[in-house]
Protein backbone atom coordinates (compact mmCIF):
# COMPACT_ATOMS: atom_id res chain seq x y z
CA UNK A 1 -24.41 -10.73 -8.08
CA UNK A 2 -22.49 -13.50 -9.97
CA UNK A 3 -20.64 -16.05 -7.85
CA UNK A 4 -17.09 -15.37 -7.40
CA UNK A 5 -14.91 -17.85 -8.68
CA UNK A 6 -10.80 -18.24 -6.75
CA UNK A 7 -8.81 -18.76 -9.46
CA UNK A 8 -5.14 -20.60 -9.14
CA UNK A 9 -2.06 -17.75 -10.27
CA UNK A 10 1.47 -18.35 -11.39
CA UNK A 11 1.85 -18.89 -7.17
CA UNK A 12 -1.06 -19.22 -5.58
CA UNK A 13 -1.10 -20.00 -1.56
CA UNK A 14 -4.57 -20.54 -0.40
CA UNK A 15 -5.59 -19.52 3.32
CA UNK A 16 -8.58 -20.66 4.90
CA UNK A 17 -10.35 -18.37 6.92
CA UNK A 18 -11.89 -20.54 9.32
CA UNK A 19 -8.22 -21.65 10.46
CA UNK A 20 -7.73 -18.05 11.40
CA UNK A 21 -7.25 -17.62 14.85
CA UNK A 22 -9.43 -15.04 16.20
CA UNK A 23 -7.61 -14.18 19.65
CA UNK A 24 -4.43 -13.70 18.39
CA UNK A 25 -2.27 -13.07 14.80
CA UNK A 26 -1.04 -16.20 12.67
CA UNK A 27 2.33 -15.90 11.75
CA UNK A 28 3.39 -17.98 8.54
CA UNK A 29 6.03 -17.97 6.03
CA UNK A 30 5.56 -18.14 2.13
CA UNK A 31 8.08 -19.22 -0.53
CA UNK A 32 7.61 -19.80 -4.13
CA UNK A 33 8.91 -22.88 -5.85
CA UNK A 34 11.31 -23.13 -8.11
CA UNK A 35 8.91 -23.76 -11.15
CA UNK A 36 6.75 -20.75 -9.85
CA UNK A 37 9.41 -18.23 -10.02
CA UNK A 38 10.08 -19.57 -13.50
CA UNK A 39 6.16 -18.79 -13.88
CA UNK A 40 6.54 -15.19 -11.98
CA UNK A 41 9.21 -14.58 -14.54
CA UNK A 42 7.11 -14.81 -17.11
CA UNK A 43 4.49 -13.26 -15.89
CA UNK A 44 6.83 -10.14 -15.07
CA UNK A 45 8.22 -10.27 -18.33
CA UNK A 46 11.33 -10.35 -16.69
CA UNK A 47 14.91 -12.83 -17.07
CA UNK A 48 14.49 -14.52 -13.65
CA UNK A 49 13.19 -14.87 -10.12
CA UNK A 50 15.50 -16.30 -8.28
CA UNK A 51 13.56 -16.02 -4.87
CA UNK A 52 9.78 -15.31 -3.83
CA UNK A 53 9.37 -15.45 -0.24
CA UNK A 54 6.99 -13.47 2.36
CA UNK A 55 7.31 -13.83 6.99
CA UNK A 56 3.56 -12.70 7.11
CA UNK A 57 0.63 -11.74 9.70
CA UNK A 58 -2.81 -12.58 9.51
CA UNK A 59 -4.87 -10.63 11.68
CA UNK A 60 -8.86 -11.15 12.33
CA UNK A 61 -10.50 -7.61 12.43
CA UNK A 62 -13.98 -8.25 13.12
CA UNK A 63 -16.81 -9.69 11.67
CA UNK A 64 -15.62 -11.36 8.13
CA UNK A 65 -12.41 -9.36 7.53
CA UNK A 66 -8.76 -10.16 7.54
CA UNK A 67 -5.71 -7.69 7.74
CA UNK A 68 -2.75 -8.76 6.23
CA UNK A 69 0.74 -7.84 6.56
CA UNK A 70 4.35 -8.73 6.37
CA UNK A 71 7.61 -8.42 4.84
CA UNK A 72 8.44 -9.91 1.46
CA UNK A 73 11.82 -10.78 -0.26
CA UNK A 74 12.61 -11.24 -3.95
CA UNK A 75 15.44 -12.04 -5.97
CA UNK A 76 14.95 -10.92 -10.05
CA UNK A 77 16.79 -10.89 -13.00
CA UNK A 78 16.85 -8.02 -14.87
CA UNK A 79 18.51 -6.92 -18.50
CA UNK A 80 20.35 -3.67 -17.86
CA UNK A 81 18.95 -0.79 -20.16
CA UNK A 82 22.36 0.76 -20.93
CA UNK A 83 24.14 -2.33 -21.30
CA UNK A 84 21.53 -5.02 -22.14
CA UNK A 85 23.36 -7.56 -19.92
CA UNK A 86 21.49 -9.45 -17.37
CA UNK A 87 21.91 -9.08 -13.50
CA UNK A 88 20.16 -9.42 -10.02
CA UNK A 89 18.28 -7.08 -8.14
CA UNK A 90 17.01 -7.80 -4.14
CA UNK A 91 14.00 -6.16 -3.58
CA UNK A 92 12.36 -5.84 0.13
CA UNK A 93 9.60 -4.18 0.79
CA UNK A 94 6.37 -4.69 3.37
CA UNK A 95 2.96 -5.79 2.71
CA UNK A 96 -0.33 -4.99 3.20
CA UNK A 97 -3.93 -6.31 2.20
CA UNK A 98 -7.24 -6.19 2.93
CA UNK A 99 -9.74 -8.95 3.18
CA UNK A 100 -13.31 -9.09 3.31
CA UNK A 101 -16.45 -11.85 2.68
CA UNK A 102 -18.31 -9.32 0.28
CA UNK A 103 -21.43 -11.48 0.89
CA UNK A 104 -21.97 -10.35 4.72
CA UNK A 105 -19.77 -7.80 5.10
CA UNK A 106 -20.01 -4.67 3.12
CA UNK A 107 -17.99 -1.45 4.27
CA UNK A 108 -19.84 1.60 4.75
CA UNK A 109 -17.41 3.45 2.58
CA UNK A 110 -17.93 0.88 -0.15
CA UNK A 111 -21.43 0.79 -0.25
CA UNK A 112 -21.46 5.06 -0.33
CA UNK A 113 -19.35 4.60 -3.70
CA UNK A 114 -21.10 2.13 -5.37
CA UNK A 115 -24.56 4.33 -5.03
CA UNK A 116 -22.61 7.66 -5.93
CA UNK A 117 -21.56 5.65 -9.64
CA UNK A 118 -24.68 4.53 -10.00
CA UNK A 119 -26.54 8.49 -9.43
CA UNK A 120 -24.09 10.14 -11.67
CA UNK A 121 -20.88 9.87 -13.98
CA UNK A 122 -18.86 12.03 -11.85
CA UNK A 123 -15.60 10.83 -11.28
CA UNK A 124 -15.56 8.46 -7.86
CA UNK A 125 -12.16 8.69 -5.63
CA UNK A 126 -10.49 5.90 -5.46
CA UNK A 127 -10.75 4.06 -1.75
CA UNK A 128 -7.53 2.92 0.54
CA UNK A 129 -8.21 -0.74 0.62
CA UNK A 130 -9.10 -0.92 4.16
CA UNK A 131 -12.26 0.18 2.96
CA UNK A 132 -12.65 -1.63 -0.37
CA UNK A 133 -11.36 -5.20 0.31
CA UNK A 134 -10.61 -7.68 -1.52
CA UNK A 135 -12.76 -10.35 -1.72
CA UNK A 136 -12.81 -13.49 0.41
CA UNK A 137 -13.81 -16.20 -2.02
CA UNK A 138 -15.15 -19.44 -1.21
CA UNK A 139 -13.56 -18.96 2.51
CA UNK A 140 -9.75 -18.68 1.50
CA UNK A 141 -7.73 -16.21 0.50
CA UNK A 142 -4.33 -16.35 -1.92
CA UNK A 143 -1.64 -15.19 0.34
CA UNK A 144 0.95 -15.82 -2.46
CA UNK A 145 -0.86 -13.64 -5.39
CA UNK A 146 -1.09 -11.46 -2.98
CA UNK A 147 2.89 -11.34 -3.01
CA UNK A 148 2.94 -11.40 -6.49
CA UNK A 149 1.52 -8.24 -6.70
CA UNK A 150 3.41 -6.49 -4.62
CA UNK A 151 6.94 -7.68 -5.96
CA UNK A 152 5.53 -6.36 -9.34
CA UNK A 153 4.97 -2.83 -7.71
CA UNK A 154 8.50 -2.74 -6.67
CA UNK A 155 10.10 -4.05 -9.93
CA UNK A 156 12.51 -1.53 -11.24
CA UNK A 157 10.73 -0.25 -14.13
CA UNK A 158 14.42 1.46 -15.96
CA UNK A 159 16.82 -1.32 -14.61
CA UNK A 160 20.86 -0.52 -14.96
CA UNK A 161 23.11 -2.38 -12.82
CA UNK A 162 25.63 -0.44 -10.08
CA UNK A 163 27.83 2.16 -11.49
CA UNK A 164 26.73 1.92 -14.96
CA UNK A 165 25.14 4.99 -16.45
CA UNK A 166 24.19 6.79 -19.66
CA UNK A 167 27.09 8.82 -21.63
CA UNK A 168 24.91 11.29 -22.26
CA UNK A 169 21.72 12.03 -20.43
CA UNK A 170 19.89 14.88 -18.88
CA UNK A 171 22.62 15.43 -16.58
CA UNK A 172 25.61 16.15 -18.78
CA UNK A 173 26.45 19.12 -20.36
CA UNK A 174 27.07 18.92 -23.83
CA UNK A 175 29.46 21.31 -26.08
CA UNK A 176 27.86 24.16 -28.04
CA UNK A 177 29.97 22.74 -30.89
CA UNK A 178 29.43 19.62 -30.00
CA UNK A 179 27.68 17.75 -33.12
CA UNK A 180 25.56 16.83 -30.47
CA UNK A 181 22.67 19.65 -30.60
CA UNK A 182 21.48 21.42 -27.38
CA UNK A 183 17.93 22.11 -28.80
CA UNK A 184 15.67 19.75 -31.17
CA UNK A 185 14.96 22.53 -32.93
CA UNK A 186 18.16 24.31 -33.36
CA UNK A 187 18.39 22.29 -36.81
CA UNK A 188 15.33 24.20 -38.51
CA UNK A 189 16.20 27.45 -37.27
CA UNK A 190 17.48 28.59 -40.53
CA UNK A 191 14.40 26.50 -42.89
CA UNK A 192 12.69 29.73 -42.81
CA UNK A 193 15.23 32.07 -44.54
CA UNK A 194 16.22 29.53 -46.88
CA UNK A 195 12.84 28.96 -47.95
């Protein structure tokens, strides 16, 4: 197995394990910098982060794994896709993660799918991440990629700011003599018999 490698993100915040308290939770609070929300931004393909902060909860579950979870809260700039004009969304939302050292620790759960891939082709469900991990690498995990991934799941893939809206969409009812056609195909009904 090739040697796992933790690699630095647009906002990386490194946790070593071995500070973990074992008895109890560690509390700690996250916040990007200014120049990584300009890097999150890019990253998101998005106008802005304004704000990139996470109150989370490290919890040691036995053996080599860590639970983590929390609360995050983002600020991002979006362009509005009805009027193309930029503006902020908040976005809160919890988090959750996994951690385990894959070199002595190896979920039973895991280990069952890796050997099912390798006897057939069949499709393999896809595990909650309690029992596929992520990896502990070199004794630290990155609390703030970790973040990162989970503003990016909560990003507003069709952003329009409050109160704006299409003029006509799904939802309105258009004229039958409206120019505006009810059916794509209404136009070739007639190609047939003047053929």
């Amino acid at each position: 197995m090739p040697k796992l490698e933790l690699l630095e993100q647009e906002w990386s915040h490194f946790f070593d394990v071995d500070d973990l308290d074992k008895s109890k939770p560690t509390a700690l609070t996250i916040e990007a910098s200014e120049e990584e929300c300009v890097d999150l931004a890019r990253r998101f393909a998005i106008e802005g982060v304004t704000k990139a902060k996470a109150s989370l909860k490290l919890i040691h579950e036995g053996g080599h794994i860590v639970h983590v979870t929390g609360q995050l809260d983002a600020v991002i700039t979006q362009n509005c896709v009805v009027t193309l004009e930029p503006f902020d969304t908040e976005i809160s939302e919890p988090i959750e993660g996994w951690f385990a050292d894959k070199e002595t620790t190896v979920s039973f759960a895991a280990a069952k799918k890796e050997r099912d891939v390798a006897r057939s082709q069949a499709e393999v469900e896809i595990l909650d991440e309690k029992d596929d991990p992520e990896p502990i690498i070199e004794g630290r995990i990155d609390l703030g990629e970790l973040v990162a991934q989970h503003i990016s799941l909560a990003i507003p893939p069709y952003p329009h700011k409050e109160g704006v809206a299409y003029e006509v969409g799904d939802d309105v009812q258009v004229d039958s003599k409206s120019p505006l056609r009810r059916n794509p195909f209404e136009a070739l009904k007639d190609w047939k018999e003047n053929r």
